[in-house]
N, C-alpha and C. Protein backbone atom coordinates (compact mmCIF):
# COMPACT_ATOMS: atom_id res chain seq x y z
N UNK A 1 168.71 71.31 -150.63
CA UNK A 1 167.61 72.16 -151.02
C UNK A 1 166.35 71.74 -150.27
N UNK A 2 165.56 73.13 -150.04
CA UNK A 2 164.16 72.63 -149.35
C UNK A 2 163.36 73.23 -150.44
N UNK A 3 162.53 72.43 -150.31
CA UNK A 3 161.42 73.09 -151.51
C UNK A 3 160.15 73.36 -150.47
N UNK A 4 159.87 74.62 -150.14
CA UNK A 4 159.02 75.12 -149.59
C UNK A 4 157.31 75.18 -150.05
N UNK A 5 157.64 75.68 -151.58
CA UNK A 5 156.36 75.96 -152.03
C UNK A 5 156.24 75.58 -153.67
N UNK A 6 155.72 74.82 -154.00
CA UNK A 6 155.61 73.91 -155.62
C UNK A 6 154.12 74.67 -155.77
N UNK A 7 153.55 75.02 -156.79
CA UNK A 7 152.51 75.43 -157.85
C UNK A 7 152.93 75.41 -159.24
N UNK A 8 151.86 74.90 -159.80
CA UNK A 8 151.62 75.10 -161.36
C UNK A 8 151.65 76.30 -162.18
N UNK A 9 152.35 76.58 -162.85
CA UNK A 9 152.81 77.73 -163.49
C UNK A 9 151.73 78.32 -164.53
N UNK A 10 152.38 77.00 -165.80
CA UNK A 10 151.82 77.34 -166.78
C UNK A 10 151.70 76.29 -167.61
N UNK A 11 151.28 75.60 -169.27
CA UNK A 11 151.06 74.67 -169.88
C UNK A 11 151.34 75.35 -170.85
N UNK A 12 152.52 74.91 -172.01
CA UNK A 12 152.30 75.34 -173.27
C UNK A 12 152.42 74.09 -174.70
N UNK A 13 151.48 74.38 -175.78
CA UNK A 13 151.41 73.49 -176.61
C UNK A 13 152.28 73.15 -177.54
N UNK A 14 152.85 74.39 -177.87
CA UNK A 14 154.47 74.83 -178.77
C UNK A 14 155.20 75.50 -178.37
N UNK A 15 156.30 75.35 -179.10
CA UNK A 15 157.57 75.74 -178.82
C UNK A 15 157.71 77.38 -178.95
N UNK A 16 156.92 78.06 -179.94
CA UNK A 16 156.95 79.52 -179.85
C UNK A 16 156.41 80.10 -178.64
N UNK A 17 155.77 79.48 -177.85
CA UNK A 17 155.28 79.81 -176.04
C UNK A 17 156.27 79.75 -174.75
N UNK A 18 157.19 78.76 -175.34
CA UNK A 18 158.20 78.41 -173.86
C UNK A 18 158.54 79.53 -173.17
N UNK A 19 158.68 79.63 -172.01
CA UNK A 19 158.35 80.44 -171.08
C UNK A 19 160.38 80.46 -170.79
N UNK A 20 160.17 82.12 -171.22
CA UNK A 20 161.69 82.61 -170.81
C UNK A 20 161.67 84.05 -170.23
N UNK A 21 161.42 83.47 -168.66
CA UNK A 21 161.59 85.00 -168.10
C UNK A 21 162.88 84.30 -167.37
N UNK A 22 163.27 85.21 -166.00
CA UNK A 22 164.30 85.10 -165.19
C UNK A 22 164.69 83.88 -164.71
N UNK A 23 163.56 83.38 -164.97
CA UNK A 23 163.92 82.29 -163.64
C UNK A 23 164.45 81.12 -164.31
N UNK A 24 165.65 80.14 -163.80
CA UNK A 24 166.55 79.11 -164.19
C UNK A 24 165.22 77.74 -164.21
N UNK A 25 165.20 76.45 -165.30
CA UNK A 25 164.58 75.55 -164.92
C UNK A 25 165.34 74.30 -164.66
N UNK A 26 165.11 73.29 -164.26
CA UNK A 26 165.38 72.08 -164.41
C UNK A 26 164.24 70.95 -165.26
N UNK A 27 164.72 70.10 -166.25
CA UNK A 27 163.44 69.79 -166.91
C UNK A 27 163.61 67.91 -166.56
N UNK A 28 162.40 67.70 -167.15
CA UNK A 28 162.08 65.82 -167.20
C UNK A 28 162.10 65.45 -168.30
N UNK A 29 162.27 64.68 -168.32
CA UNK A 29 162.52 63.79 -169.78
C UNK A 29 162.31 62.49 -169.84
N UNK A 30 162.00 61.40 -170.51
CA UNK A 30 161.97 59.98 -170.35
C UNK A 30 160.92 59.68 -171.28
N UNK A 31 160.89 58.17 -171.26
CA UNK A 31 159.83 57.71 -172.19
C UNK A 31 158.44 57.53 -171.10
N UNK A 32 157.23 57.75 -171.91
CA UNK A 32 156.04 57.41 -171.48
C UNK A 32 155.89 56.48 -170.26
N UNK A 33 155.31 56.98 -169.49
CA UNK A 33 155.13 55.96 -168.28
C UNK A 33 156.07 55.34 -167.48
N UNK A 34 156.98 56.67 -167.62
CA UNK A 34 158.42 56.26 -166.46
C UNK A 34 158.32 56.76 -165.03
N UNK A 35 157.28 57.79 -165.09
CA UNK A 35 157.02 58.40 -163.95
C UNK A 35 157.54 59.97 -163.35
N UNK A 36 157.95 60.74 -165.01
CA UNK A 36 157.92 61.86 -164.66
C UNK A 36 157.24 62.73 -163.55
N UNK A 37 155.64 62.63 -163.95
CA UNK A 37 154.74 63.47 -163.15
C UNK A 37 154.90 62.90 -161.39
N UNK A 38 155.08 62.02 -161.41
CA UNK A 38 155.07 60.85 -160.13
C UNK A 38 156.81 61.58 -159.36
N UNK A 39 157.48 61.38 -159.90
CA UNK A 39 158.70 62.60 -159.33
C UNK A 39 158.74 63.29 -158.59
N UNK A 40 157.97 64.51 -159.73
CA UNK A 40 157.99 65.50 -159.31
C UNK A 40 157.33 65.87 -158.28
N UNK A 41 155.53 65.08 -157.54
CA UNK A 41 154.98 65.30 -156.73
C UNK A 41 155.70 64.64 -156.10
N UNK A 42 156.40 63.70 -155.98
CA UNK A 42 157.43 63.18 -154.89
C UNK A 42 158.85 64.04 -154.44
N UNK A 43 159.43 64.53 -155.23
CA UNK A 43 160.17 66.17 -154.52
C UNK A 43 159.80 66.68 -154.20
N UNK A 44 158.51 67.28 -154.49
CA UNK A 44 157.87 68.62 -154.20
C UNK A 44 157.07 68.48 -152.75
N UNK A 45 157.09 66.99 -152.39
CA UNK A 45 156.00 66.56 -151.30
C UNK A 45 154.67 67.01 -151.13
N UNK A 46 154.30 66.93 -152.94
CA UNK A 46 152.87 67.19 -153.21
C UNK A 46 152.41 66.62 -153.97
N UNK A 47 151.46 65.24 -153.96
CA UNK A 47 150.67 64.40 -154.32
C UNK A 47 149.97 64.42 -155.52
N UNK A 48 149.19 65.69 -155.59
CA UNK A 48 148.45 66.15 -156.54
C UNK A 48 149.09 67.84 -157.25
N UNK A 49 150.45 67.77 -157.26
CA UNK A 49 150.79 69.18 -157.94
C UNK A 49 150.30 68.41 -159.77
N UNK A 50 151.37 67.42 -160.03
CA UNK A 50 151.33 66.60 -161.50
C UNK A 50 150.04 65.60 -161.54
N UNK A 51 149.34 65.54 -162.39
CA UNK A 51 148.33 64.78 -162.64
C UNK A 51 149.02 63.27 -163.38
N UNK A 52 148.74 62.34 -162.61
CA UNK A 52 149.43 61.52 -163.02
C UNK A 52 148.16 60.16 -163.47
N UNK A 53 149.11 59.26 -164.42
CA UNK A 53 147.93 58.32 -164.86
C UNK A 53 148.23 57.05 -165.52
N UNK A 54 147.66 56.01 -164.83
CA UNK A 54 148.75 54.44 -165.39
C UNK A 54 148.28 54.67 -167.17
N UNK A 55 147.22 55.40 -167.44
CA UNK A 55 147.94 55.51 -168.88
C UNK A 55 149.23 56.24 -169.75
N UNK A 56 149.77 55.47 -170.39
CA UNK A 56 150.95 56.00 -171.36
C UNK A 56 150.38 57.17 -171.86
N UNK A 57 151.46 58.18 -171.58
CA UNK A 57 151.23 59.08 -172.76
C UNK A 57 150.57 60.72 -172.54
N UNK A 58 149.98 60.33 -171.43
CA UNK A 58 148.84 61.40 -170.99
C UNK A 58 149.47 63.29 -170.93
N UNK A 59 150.60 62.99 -170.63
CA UNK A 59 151.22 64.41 -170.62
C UNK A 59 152.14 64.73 -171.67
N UNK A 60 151.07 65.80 -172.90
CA UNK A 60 151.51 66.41 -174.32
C UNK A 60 151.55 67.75 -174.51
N UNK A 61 151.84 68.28 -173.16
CA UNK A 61 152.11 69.45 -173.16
C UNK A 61 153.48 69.29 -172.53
N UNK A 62 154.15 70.98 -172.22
CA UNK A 62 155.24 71.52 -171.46
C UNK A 62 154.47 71.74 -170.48
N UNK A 63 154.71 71.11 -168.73
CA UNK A 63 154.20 71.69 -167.97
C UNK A 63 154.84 72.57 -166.76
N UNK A 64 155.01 73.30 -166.89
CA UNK A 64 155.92 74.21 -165.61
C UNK A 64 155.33 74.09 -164.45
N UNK A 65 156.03 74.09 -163.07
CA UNK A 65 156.11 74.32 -162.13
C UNK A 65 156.83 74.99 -161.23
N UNK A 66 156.51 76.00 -160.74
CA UNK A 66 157.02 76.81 -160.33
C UNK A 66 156.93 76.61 -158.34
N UNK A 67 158.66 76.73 -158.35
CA UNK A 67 159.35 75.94 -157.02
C UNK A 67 159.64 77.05 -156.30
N UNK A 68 159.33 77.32 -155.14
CA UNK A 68 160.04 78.36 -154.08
C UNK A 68 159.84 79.78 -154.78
N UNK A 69 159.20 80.16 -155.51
CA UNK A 69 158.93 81.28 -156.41
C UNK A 69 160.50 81.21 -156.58
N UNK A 70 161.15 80.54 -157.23
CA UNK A 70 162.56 81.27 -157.56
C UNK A 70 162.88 80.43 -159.11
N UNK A 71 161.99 78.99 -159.10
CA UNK A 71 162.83 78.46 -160.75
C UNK A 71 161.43 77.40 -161.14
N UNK A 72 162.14 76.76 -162.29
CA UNK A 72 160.69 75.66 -162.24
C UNK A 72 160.93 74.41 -162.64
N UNK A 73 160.37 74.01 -162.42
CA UNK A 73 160.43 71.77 -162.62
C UNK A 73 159.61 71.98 -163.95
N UNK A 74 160.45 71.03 -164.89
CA UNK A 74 159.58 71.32 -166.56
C UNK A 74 159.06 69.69 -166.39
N UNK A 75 157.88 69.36 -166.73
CA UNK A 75 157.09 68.44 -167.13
C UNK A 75 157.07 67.82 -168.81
N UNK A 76 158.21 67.39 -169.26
CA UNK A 76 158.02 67.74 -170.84
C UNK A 76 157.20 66.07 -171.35
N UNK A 77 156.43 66.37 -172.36
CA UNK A 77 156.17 65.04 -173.05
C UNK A 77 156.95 63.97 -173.48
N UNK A 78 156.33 62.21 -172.75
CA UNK A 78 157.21 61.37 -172.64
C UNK A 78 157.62 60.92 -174.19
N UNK A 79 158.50 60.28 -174.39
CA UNK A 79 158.34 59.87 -176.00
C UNK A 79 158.58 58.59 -175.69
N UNK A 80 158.32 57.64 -177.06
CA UNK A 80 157.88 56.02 -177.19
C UNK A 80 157.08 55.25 -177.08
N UNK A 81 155.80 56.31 -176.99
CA UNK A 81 154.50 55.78 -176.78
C UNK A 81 153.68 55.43 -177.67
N UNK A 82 153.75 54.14 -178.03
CA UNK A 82 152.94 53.39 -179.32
C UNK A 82 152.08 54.02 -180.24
N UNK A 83 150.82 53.70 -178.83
CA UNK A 83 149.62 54.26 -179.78
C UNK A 83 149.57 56.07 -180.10
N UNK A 84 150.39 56.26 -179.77
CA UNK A 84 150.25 57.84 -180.41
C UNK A 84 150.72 58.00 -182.06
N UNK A 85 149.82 58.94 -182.50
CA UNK A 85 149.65 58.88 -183.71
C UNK A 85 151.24 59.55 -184.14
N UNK A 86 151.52 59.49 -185.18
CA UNK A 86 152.89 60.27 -185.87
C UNK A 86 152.99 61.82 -186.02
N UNK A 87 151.74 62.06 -185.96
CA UNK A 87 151.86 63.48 -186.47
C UNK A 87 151.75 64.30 -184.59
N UNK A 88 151.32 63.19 -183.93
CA UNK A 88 151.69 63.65 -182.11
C UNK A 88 153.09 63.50 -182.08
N UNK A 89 153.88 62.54 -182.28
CA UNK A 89 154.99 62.41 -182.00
C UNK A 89 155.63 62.83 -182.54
N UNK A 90 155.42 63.35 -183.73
CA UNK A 90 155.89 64.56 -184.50
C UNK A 90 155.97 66.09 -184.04
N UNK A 91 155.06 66.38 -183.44
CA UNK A 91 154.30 67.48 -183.06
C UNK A 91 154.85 67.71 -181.48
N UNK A 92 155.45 66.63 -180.13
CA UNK A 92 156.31 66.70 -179.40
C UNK A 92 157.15 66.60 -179.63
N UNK A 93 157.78 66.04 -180.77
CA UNK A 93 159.09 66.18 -180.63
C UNK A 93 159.92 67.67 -181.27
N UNK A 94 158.71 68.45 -182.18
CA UNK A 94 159.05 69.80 -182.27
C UNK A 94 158.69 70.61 -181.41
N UNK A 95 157.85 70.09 -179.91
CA UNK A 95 157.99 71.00 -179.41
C UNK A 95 159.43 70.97 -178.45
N UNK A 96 159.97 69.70 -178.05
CA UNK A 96 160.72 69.24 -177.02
C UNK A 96 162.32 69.67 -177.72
N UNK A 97 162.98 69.30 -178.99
CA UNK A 97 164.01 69.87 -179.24
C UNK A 97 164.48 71.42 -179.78
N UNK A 98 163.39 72.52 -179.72
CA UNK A 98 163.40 73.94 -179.26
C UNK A 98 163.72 74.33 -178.07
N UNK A 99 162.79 73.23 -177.25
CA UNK A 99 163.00 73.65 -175.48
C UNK A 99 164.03 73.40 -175.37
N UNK A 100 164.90 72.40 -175.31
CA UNK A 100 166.14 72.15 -174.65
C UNK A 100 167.29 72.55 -175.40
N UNK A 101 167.03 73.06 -176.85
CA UNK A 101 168.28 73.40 -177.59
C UNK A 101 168.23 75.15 -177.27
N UNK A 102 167.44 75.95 -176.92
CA UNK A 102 167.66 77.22 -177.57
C UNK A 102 166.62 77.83 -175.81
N UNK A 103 167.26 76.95 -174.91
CA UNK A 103 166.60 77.43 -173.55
C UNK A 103 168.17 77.86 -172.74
N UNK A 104 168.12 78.95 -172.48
CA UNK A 104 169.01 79.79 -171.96
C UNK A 104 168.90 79.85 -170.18
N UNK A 105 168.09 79.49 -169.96
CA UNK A 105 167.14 79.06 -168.79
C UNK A 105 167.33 77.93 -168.09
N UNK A 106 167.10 76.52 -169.01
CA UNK A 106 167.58 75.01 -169.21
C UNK A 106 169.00 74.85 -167.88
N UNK A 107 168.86 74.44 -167.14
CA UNK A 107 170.22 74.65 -166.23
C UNK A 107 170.85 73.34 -166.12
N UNK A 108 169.63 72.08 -165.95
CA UNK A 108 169.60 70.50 -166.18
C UNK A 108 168.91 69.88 -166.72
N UNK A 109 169.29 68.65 -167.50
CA UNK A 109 167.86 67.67 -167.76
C UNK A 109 167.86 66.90 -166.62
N UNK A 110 166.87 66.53 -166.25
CA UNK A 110 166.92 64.65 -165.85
C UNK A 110 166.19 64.21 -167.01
N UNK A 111 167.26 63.18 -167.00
CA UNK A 111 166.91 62.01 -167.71
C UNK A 111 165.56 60.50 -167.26
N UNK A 112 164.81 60.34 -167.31
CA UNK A 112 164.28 58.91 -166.23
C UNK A 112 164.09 57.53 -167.12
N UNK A 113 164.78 57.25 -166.34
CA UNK A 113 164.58 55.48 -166.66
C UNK A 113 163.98 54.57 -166.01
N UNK A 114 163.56 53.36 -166.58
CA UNK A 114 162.80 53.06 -165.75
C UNK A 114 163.67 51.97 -165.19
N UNK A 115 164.31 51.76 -163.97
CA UNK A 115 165.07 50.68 -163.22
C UNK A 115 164.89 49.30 -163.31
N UNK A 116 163.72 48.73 -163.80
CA UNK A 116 163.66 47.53 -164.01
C UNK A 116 163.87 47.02 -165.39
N UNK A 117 163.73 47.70 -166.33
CA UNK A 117 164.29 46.93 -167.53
C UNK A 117 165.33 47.97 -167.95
N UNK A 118 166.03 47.15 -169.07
CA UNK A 118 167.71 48.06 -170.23
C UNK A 118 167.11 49.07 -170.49
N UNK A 119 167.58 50.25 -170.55
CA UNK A 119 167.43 51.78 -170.92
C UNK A 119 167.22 51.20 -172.49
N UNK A 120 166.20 52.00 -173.21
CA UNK A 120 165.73 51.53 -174.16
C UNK A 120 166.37 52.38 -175.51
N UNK A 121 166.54 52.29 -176.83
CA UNK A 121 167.12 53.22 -177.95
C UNK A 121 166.86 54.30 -178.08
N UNK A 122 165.41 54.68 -177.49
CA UNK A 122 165.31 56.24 -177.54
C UNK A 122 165.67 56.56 -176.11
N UNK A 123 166.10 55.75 -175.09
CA UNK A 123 166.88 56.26 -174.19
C UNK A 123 168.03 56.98 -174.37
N UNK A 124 168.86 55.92 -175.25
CA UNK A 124 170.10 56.31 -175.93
C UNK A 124 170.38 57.20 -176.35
N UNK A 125 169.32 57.60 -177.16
CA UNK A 125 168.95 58.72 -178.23
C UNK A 125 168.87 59.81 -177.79
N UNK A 126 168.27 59.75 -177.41
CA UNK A 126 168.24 60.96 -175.79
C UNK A 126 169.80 61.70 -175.11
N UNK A 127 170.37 61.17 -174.80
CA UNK A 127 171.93 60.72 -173.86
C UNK A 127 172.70 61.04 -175.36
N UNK A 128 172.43 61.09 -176.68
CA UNK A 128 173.44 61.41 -177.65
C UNK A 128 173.19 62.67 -177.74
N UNK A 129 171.98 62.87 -177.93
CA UNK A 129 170.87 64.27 -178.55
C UNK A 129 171.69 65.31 -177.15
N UNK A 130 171.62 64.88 -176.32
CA UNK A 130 171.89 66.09 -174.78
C UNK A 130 173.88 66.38 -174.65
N UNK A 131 174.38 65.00 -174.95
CA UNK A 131 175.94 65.22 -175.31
C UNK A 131 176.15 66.00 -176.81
N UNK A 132 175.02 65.86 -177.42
CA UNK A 132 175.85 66.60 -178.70
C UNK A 132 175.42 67.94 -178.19
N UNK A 133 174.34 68.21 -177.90
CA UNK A 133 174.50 69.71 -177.35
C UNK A 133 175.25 69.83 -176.26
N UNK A 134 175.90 69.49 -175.53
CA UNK A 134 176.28 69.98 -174.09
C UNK A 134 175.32 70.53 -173.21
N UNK A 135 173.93 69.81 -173.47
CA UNK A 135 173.15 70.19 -171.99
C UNK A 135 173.73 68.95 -171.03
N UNK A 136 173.55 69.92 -169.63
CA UNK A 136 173.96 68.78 -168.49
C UNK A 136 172.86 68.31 -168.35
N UNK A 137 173.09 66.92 -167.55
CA UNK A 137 172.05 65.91 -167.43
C UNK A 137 172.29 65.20 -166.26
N UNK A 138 171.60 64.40 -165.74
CA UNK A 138 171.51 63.27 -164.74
C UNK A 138 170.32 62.11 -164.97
N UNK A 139 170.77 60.87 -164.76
CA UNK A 139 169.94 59.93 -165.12
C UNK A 139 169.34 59.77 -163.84
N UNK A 140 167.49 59.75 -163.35
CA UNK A 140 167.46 59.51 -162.75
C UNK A 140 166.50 57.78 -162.65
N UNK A 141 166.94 56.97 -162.13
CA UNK A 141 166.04 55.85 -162.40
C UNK A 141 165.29 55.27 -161.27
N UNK A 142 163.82 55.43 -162.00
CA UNK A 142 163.06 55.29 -161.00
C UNK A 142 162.07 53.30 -160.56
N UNK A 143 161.27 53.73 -160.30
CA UNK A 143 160.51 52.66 -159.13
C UNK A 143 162.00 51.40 -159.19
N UNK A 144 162.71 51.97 -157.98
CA UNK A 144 163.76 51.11 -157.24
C UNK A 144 163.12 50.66 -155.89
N UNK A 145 161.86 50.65 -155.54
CA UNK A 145 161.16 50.35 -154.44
C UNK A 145 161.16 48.39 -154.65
N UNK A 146 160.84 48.33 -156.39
CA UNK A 146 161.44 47.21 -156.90
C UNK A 146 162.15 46.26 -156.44
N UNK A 147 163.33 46.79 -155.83
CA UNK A 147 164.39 46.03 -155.65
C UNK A 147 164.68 46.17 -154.12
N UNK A 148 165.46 45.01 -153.88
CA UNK A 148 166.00 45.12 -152.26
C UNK A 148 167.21 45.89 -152.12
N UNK A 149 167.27 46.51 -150.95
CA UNK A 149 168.52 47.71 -151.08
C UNK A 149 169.87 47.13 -151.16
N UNK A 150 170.28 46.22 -151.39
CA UNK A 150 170.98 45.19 -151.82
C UNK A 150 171.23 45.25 -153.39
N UNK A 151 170.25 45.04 -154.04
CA UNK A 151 170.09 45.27 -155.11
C UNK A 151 170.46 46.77 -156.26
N UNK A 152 170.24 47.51 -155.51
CA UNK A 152 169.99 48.70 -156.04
C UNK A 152 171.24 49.41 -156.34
N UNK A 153 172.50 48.96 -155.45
CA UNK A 153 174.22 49.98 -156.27
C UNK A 153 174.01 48.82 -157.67
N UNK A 154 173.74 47.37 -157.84
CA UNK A 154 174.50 46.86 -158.60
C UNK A 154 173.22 47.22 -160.26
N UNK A 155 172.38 47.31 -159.90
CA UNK A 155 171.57 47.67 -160.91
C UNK A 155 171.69 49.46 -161.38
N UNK A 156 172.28 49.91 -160.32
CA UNK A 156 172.22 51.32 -161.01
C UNK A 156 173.75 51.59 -161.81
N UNK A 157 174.44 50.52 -161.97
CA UNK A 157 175.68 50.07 -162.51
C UNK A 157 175.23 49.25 -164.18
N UNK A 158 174.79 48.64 -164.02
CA UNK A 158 174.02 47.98 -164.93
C UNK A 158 173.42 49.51 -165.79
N UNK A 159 172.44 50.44 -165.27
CA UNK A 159 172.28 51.34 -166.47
C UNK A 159 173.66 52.03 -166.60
N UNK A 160 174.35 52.87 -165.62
CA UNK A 160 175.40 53.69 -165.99
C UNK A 160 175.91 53.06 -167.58
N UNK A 161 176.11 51.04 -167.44
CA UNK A 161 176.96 50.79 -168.32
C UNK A 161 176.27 51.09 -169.87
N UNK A 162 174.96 51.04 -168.96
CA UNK A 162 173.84 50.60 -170.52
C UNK A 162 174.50 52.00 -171.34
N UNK A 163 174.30 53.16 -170.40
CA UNK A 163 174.19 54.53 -171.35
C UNK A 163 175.55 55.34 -171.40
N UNK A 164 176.47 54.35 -170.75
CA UNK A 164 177.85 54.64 -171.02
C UNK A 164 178.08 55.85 -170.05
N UNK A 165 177.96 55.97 -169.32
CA UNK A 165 177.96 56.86 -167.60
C UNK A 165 178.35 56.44 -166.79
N UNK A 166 178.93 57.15 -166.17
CA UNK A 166 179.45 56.90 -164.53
C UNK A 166 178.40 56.76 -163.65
N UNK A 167 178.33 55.66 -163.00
CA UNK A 167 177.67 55.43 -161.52
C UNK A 167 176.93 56.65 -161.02
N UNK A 168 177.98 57.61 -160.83
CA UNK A 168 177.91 58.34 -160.22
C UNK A 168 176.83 59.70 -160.56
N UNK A 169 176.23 59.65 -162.04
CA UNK A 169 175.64 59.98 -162.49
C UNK A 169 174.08 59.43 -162.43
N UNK A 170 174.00 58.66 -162.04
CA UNK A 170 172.67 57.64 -162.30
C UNK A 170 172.41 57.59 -160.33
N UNK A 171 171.32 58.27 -160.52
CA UNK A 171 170.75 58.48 -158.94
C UNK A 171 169.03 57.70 -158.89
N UNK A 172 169.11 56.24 -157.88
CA UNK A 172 168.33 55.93 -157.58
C UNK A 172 167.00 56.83 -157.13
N UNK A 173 165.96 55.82 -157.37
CA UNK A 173 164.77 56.64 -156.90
C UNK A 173 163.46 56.10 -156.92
N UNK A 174 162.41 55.97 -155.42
CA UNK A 174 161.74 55.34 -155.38
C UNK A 174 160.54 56.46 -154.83
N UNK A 175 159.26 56.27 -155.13
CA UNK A 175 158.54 56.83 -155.13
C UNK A 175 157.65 56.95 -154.13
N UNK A 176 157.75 55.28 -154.00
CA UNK A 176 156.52 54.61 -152.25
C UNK A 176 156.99 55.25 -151.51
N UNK A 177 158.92 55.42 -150.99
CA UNK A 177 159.40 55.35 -150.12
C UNK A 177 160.36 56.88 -149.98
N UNK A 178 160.14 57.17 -151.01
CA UNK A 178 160.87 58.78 -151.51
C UNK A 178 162.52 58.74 -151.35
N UNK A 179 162.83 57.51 -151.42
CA UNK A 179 164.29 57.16 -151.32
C UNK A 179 164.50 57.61 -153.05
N UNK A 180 166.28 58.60 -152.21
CA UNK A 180 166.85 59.14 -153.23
C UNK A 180 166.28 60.62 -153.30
N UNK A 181 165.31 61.34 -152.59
CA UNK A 181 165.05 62.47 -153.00
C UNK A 181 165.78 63.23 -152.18
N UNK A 182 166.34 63.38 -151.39
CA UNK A 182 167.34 64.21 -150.97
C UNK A 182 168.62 64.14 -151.65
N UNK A 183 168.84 62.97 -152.27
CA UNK A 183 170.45 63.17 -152.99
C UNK A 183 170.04 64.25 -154.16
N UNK A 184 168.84 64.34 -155.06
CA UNK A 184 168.54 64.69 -155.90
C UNK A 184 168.01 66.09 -156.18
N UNK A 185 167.35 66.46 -155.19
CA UNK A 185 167.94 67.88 -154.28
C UNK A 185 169.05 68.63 -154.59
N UNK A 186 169.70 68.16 -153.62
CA UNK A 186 170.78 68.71 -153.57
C UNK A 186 171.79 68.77 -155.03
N UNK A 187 171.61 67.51 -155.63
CA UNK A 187 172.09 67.76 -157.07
C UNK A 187 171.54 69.11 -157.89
N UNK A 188 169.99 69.04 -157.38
CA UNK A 188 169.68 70.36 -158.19
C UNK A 188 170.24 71.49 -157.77
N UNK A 189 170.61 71.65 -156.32
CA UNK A 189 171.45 72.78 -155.55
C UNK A 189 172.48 73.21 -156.81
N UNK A 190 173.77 71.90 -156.77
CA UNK A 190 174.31 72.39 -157.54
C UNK A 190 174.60 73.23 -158.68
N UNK A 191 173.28 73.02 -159.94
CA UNK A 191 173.30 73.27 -160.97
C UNK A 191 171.89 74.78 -160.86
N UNK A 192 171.82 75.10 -159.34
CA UNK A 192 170.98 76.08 -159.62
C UNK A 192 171.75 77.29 -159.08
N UNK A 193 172.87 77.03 -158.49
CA UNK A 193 173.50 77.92 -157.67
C UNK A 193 174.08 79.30 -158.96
């Protein structure tokens, strides 16, 4: 896949807004400060499409992006983020299990982890929540810039085992260096065809 042209769609606060016209999405997922927004301007080979920010937490909306005018990259709110109050994490998490249960649209999740430490319980949680529905998924785990390329089959083995996945599922990914964004691409090829 080439991604020609990335813009910002739209932002919505709830789940009665999610945006269901024609077009197929692929969405993000992960806990706070894994580097969703950071991704996506790294596929898109646009810097400033996602507003990104070493604070936790910052993105509590749904944010669409709209790819090649044909589908869109979903931005969804990270979860596990401390200082957020209950009735926030309350309040994403009704907006986030509407979107992905009752999105007809929904074509993939990615999953993101963060490569340097164990996929964490609401990682898990996550990876049960997406198998009990049968949404497809891919783990993608990011800042592997981390590690020496040496390093990087035996650690992306290490999560597969964490979340009970095949290797082959769990696609490196570094951000400095944009390693891994062509495998990941083309994964989306698959599931957009």
């Amino acid at each position: 896949m080439e991604i020609r042209s990335a813009k910002f769609a739209t932002s919505v606060a709830n789940s009665k807004n999610i945006v269901c016209d024609e077009k197929n999405q692929i969405a993000f997922v992960g806990r706070s400060n894994v580097g969703k927004s950071t991704l996506i301007n790294t596929l898109t080979k646009s810097s400033k499409l996602c507003k990104t920010s070493s604070t936790p937490g910052r993105t509590r909306l749904i944010n669409y992006f709209l790819i090649n005018d044909s589908f869109y990259l979903v931005d969804l709110p990270g979860y596990g983020y401390a200082k957020a109050s209950k009735s926030e994490v309350d309040g994403w998490q009704s907006m986030i299990e509407p979107y992905l249960i009752n999105n007809e649209r929904l074509k993939l999740v990615c999953v993101l982890v963060d490569s340097r430490i164990e996929p964490t319980q609401q990682d898990k949680q996550m990876m049960k929540f997406l198998n009990y529905y049968q949404i497809p998924f891919i783990i993608i785990a990011t800042k592997c810039d981390k590690f020496g390329k040496s390093q990087i089959k035996p650690q992306m083995q290490k999560i597969a085992n964490a979340l009970g996945v095949g290797k082959d599922n769990v696609f490196p990914s570094s951000m400095e260096k944009g390693y891994g964004r062509l495998d990941i691409l083309s994964k989306f090829d698959q599931f957009l065809e």
